[in-house]
PDB file of N, CA and C in Angstrom:
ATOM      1  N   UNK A   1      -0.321  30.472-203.600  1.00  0.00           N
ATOM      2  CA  UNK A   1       0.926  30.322-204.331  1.00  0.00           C
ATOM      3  C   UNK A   1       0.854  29.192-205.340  1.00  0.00           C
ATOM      4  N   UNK A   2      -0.008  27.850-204.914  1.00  0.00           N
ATOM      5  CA  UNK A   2       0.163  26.961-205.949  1.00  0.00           C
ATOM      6  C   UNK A   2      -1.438  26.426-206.366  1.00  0.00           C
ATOM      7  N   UNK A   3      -2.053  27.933-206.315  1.00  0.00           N
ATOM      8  CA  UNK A   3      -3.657  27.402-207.021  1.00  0.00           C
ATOM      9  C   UNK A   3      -4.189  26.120-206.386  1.00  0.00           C
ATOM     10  N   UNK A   4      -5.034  25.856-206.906  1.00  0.00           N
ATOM     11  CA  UNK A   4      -6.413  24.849-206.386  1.00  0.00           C
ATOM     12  C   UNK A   4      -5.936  23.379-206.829  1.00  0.00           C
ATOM     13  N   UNK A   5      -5.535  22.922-205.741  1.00  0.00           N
ATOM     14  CA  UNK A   5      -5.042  21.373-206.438  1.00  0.00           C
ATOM     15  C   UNK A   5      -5.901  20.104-205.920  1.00  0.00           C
ATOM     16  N   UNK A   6      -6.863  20.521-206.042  1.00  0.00           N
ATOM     17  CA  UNK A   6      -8.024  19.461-205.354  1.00  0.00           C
ATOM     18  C   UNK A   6      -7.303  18.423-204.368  1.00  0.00           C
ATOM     19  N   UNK A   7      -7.718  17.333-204.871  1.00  0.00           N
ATOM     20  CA  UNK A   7      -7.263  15.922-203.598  1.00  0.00           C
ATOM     21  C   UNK A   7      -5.950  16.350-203.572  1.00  0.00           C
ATOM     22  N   UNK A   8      -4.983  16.848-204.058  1.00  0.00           N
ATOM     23  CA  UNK A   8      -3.396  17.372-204.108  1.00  0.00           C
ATOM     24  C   UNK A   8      -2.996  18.285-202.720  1.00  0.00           C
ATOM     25  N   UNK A   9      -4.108  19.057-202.954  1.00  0.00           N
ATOM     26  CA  UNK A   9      -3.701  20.551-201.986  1.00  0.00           C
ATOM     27  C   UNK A   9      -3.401  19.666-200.633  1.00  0.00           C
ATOM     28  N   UNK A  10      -3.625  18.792-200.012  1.00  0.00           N
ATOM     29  CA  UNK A  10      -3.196  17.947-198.598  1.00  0.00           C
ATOM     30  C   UNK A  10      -2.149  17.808-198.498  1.00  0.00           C
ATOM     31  N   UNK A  11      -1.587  17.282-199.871  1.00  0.00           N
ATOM     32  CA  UNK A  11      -0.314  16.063-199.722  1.00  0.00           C
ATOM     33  C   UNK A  11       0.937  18.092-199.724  1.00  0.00           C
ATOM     34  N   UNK A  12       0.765  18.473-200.631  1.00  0.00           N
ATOM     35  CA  UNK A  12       1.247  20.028-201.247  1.00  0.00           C
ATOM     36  C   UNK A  12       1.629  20.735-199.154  1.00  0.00           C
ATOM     37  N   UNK A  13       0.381  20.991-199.189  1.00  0.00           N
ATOM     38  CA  UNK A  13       0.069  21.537-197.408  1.00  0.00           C
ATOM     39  C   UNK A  13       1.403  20.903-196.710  1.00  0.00           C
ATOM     40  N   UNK A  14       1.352  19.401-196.566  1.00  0.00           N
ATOM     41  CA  UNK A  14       1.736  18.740-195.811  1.00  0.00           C
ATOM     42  C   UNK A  14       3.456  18.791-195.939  1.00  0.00           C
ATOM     43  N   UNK A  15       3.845  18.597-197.458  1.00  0.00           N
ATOM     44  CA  UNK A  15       4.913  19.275-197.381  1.00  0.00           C
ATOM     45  C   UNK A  15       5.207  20.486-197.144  1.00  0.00           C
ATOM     46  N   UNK A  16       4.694  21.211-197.575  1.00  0.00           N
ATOM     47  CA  UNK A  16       5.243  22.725-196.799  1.00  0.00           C
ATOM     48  C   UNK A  16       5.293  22.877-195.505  1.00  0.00           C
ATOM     49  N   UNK A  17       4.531  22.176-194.588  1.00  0.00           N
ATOM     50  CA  UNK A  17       4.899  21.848-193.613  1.00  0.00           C
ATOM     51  C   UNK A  17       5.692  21.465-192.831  1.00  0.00           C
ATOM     52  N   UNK A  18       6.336  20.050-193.430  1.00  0.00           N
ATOM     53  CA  UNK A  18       7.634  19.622-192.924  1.00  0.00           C
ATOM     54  C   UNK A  18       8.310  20.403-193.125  1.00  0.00           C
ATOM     55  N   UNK A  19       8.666  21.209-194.175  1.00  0.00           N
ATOM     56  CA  UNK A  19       9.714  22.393-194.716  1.00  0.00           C
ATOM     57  C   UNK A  19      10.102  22.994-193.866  1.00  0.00           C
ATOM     58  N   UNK A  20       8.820  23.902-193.622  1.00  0.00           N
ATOM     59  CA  UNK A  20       8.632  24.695-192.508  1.00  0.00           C
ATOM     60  C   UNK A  20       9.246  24.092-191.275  1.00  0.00           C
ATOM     61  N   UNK A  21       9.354  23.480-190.427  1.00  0.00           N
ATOM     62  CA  UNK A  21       9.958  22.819-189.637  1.00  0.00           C
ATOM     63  C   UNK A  21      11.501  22.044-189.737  1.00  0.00           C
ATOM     64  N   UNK A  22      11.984  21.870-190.861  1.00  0.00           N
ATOM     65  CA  UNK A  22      12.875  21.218-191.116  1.00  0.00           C
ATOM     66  C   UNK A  22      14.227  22.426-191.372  1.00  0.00           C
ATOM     67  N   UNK A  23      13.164  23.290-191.893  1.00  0.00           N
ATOM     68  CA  UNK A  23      14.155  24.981-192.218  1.00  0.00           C
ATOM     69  C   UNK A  23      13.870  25.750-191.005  1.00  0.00           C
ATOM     70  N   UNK A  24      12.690  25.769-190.166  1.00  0.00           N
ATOM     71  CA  UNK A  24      12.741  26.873-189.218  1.00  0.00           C
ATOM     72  C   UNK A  24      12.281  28.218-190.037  1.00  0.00           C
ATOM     73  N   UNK A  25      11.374  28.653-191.287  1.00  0.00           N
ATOM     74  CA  UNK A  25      11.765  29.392-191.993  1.00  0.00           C
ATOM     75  C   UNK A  25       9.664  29.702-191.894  1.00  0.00           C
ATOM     76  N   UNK A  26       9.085  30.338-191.743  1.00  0.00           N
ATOM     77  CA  UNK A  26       7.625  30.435-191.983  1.00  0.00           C
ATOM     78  C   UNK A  26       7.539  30.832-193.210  1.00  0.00           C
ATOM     79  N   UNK A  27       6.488  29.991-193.929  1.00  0.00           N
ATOM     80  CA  UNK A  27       5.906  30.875-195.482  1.00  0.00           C
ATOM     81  C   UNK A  27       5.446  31.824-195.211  1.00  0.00           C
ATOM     82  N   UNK A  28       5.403  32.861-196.805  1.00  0.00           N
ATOM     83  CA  UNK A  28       4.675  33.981-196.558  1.00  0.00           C
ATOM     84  C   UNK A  28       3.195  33.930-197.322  1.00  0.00           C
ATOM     85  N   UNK A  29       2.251  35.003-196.590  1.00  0.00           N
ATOM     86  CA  UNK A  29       1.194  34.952-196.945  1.00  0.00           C
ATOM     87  C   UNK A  29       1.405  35.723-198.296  1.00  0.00           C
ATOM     88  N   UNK A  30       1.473  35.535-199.798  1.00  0.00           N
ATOM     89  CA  UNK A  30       1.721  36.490-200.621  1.00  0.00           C
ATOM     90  C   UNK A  30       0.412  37.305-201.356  1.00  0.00           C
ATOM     91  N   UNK A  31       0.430  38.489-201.842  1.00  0.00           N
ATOM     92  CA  UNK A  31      -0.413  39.174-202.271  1.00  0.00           C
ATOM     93  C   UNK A  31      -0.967  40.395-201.201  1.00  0.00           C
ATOM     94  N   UNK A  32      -0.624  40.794-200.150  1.00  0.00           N
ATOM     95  CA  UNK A  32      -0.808  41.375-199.634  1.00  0.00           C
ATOM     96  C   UNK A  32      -0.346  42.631-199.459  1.00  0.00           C
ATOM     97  N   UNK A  33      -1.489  43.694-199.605  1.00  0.00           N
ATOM     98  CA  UNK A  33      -0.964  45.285-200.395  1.00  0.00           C
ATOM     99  C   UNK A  33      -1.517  46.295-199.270  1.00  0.00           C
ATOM    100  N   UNK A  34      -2.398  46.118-198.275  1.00  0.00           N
ATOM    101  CA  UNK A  34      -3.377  46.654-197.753  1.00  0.00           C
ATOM    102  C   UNK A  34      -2.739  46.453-196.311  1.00  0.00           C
ATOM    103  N   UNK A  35      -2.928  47.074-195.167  1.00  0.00           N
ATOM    104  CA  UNK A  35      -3.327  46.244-194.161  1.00  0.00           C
ATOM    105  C   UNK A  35      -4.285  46.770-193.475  1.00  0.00           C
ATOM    106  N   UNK A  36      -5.159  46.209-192.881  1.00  0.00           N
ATOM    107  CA  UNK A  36      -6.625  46.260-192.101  1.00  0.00           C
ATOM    108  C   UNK A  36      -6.095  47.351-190.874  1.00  0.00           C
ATOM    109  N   UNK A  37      -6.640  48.568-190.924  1.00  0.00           N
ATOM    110  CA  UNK A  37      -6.649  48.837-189.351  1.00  0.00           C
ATOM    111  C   UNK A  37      -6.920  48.441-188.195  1.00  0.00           C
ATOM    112  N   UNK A  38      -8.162  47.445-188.168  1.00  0.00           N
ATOM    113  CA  UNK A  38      -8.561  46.753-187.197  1.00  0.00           C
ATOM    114  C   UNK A  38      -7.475  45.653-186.931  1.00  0.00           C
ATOM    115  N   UNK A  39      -6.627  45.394-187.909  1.00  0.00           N
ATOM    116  CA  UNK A  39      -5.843  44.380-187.220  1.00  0.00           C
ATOM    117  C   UNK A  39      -4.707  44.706-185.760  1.00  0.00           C
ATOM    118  N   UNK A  40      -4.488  43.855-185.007  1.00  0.00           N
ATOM    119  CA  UNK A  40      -3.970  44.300-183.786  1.00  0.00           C
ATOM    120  C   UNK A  40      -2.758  44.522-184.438  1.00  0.00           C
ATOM    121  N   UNK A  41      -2.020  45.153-184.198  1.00  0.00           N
ATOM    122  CA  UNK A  41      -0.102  45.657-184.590  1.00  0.00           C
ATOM    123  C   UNK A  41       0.689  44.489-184.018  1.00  0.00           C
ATOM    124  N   UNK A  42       0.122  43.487-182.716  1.00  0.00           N
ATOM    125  CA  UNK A  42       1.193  42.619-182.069  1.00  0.00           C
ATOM    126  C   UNK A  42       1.166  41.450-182.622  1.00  0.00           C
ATOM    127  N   UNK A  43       0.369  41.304-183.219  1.00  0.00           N
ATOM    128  CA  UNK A  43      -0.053  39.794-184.249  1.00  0.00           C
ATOM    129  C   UNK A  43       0.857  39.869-185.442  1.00  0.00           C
ATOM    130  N   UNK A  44       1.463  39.034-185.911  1.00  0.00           N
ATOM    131  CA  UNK A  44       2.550  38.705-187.139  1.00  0.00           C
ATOM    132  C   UNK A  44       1.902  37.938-187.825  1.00  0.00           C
ATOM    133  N   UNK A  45       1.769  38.489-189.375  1.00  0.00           N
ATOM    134  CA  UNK A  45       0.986  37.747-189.963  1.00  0.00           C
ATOM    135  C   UNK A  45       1.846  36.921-191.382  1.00  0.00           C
ATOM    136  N   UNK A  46       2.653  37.769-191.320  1.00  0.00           N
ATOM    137  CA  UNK A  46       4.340  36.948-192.296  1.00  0.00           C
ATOM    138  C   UNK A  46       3.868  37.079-193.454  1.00  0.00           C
ATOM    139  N   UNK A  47       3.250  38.447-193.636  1.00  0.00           N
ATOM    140  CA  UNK A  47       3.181  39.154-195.120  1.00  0.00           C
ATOM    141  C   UNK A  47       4.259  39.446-196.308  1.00  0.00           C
ATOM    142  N   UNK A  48       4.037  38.715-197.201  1.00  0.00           N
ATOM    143  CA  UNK A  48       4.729  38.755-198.685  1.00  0.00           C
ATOM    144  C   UNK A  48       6.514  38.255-198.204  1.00  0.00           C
ATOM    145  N   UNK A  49       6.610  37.977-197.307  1.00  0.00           N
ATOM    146  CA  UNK A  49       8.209  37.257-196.893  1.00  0.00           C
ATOM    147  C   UNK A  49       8.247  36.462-196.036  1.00  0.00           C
ATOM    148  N   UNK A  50       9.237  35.312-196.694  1.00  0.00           N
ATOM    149  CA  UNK A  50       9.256  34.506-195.231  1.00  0.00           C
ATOM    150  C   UNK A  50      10.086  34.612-194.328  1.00  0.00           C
ATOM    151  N   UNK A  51       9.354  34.297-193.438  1.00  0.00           N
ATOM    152  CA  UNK A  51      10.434  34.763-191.773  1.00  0.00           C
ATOM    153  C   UNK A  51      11.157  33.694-191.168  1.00  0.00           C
ATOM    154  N   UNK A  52      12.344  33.940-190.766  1.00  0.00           N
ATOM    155  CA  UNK A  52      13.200  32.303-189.929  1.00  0.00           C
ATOM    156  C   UNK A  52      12.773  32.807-188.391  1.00  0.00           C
ATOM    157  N   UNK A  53      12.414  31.620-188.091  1.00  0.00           N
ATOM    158  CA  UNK A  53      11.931  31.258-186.622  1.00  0.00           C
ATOM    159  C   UNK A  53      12.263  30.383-186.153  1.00  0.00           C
ATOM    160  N   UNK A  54      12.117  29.890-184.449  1.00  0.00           N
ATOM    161  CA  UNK A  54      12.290  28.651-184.476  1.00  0.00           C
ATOM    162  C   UNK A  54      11.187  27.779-184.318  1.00  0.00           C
ATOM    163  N   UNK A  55      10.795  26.826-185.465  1.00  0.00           N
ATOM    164  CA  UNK A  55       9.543  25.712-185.319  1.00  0.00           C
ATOM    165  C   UNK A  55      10.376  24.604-184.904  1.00  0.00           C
ATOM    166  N   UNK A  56       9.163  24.096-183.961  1.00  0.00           N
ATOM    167  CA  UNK A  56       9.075  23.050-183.096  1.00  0.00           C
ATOM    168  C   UNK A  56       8.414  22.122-183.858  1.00  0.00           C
ATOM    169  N   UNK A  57       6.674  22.323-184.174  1.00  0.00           N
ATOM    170  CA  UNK A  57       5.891  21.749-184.487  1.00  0.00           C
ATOM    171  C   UNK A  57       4.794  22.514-185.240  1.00  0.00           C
ATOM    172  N   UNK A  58       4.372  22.027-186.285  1.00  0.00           N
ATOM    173  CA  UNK A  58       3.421  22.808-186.988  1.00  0.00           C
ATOM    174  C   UNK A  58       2.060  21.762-187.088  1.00  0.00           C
ATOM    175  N   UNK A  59       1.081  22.408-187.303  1.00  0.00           N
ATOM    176  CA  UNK A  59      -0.414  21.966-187.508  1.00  0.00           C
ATOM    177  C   UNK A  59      -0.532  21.955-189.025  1.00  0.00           C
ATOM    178  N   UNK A  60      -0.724  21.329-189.868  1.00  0.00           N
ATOM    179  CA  UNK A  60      -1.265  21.305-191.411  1.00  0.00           C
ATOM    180  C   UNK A  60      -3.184  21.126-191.331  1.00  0.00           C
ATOM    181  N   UNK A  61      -4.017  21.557-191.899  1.00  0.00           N
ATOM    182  CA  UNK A  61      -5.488  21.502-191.788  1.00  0.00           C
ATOM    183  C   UNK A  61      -5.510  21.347-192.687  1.00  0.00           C
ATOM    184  N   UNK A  62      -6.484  20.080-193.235  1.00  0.00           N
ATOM    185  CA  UNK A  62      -7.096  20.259-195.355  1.00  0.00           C
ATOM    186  C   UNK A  62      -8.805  20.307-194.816  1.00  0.00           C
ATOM    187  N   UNK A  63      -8.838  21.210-195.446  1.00  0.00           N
ATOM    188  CA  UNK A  63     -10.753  20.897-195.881  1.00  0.00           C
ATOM    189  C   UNK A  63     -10.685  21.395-197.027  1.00  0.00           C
ATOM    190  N   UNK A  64     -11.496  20.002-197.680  1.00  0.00           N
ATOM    191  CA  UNK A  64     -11.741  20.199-199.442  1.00  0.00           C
ATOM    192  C   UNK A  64     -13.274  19.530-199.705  1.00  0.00           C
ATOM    193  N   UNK A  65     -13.228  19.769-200.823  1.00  0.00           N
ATOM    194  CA  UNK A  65     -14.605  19.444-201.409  1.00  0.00           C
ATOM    195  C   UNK A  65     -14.476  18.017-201.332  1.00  0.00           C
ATOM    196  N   UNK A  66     -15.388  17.548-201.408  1.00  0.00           N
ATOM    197  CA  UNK A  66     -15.769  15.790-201.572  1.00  0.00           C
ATOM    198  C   UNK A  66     -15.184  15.037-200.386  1.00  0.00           C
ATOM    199  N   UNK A  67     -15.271  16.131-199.157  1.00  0.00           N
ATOM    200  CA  UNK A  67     -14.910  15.466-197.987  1.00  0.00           C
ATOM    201  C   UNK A  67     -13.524  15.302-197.485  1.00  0.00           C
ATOM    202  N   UNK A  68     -12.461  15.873-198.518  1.00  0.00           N
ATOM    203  CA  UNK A  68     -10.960  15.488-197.799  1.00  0.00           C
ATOM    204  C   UNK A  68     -10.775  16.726-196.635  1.00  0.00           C
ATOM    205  N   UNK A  69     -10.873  16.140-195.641  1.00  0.00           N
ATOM    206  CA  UNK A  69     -10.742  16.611-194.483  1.00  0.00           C
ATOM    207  C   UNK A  69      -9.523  15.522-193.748  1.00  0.00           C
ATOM    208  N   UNK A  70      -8.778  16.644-193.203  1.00  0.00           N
ATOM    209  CA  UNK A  70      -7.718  15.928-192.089  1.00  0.00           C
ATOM    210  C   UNK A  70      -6.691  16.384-191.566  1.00  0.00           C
ATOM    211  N   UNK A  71      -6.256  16.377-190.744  1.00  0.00           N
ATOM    212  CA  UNK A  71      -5.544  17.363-189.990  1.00  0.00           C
ATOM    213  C   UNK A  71      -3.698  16.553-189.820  1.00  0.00           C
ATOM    214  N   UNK A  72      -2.956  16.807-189.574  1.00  0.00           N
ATOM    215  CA  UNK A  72      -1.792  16.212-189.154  1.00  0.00           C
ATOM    216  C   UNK A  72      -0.704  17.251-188.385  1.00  0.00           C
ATOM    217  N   UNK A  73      -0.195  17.083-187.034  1.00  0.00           N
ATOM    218  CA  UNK A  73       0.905  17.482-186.463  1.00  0.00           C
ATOM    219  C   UNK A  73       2.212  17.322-186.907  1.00  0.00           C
ATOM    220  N   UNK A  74       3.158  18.567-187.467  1.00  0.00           N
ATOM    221  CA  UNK A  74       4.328  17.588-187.620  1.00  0.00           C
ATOM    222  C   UNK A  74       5.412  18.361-186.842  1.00  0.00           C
ATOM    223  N   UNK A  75       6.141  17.241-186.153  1.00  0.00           N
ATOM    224  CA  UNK A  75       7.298  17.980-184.977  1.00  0.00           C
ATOM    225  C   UNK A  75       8.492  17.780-185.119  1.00  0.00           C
ATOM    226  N   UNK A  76       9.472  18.468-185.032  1.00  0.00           N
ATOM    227  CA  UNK A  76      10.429  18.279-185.068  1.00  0.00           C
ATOM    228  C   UNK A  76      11.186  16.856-184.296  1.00  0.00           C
ATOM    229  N   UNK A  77      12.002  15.928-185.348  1.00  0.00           N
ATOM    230  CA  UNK A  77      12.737  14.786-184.051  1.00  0.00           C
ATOM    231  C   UNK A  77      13.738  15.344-183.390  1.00  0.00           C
ATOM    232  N   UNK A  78      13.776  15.233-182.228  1.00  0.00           N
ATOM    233  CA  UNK A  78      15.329  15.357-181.467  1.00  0.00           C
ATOM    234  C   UNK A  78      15.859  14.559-180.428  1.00  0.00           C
ATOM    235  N   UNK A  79      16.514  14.114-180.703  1.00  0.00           N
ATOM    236  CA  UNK A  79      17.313  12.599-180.248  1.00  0.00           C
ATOM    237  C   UNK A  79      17.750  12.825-178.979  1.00  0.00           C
TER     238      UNK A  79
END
């Protein structure tokens, strides 16, 4: 959705992340026209729409060139 943003794509990730958690709302995977037969039918893969769910906590992953690697948990607060 927002192209190759080198050292960027982390910080980019990371917000969509909180989003994701802050809305309860999953991104969608967009571009998707096909689907694989081999894929199992019970697996949700949140093709071309996003879905409201309820997030707790999400995982963000970066691996990029020149080593930006790093991972971060982000969870919902509740008081």
């Amino acid at each position: 959705m927002t192209g190759h943003l080198l050292g960027a794509a982390g910080a980019i990730e990371a917000i969509a992340t909180v989003m994701a958690v802050v809305t309860d709302e999953v991104p969608s995977t967009i571009n998707h026209f096909t689907d694989d037969p081999a894929f199992d039918p019970k697996l949700n893969f949140t093709f071309n729409k996003p879905q409201k769910r309820t997030i707790d906590a999400a995982l963000s992953n970066t691996f990029g060139f020149g080593g930006h690697n790093a991972s971060i948990i982000i969870k919902k607060y509740k008081s």
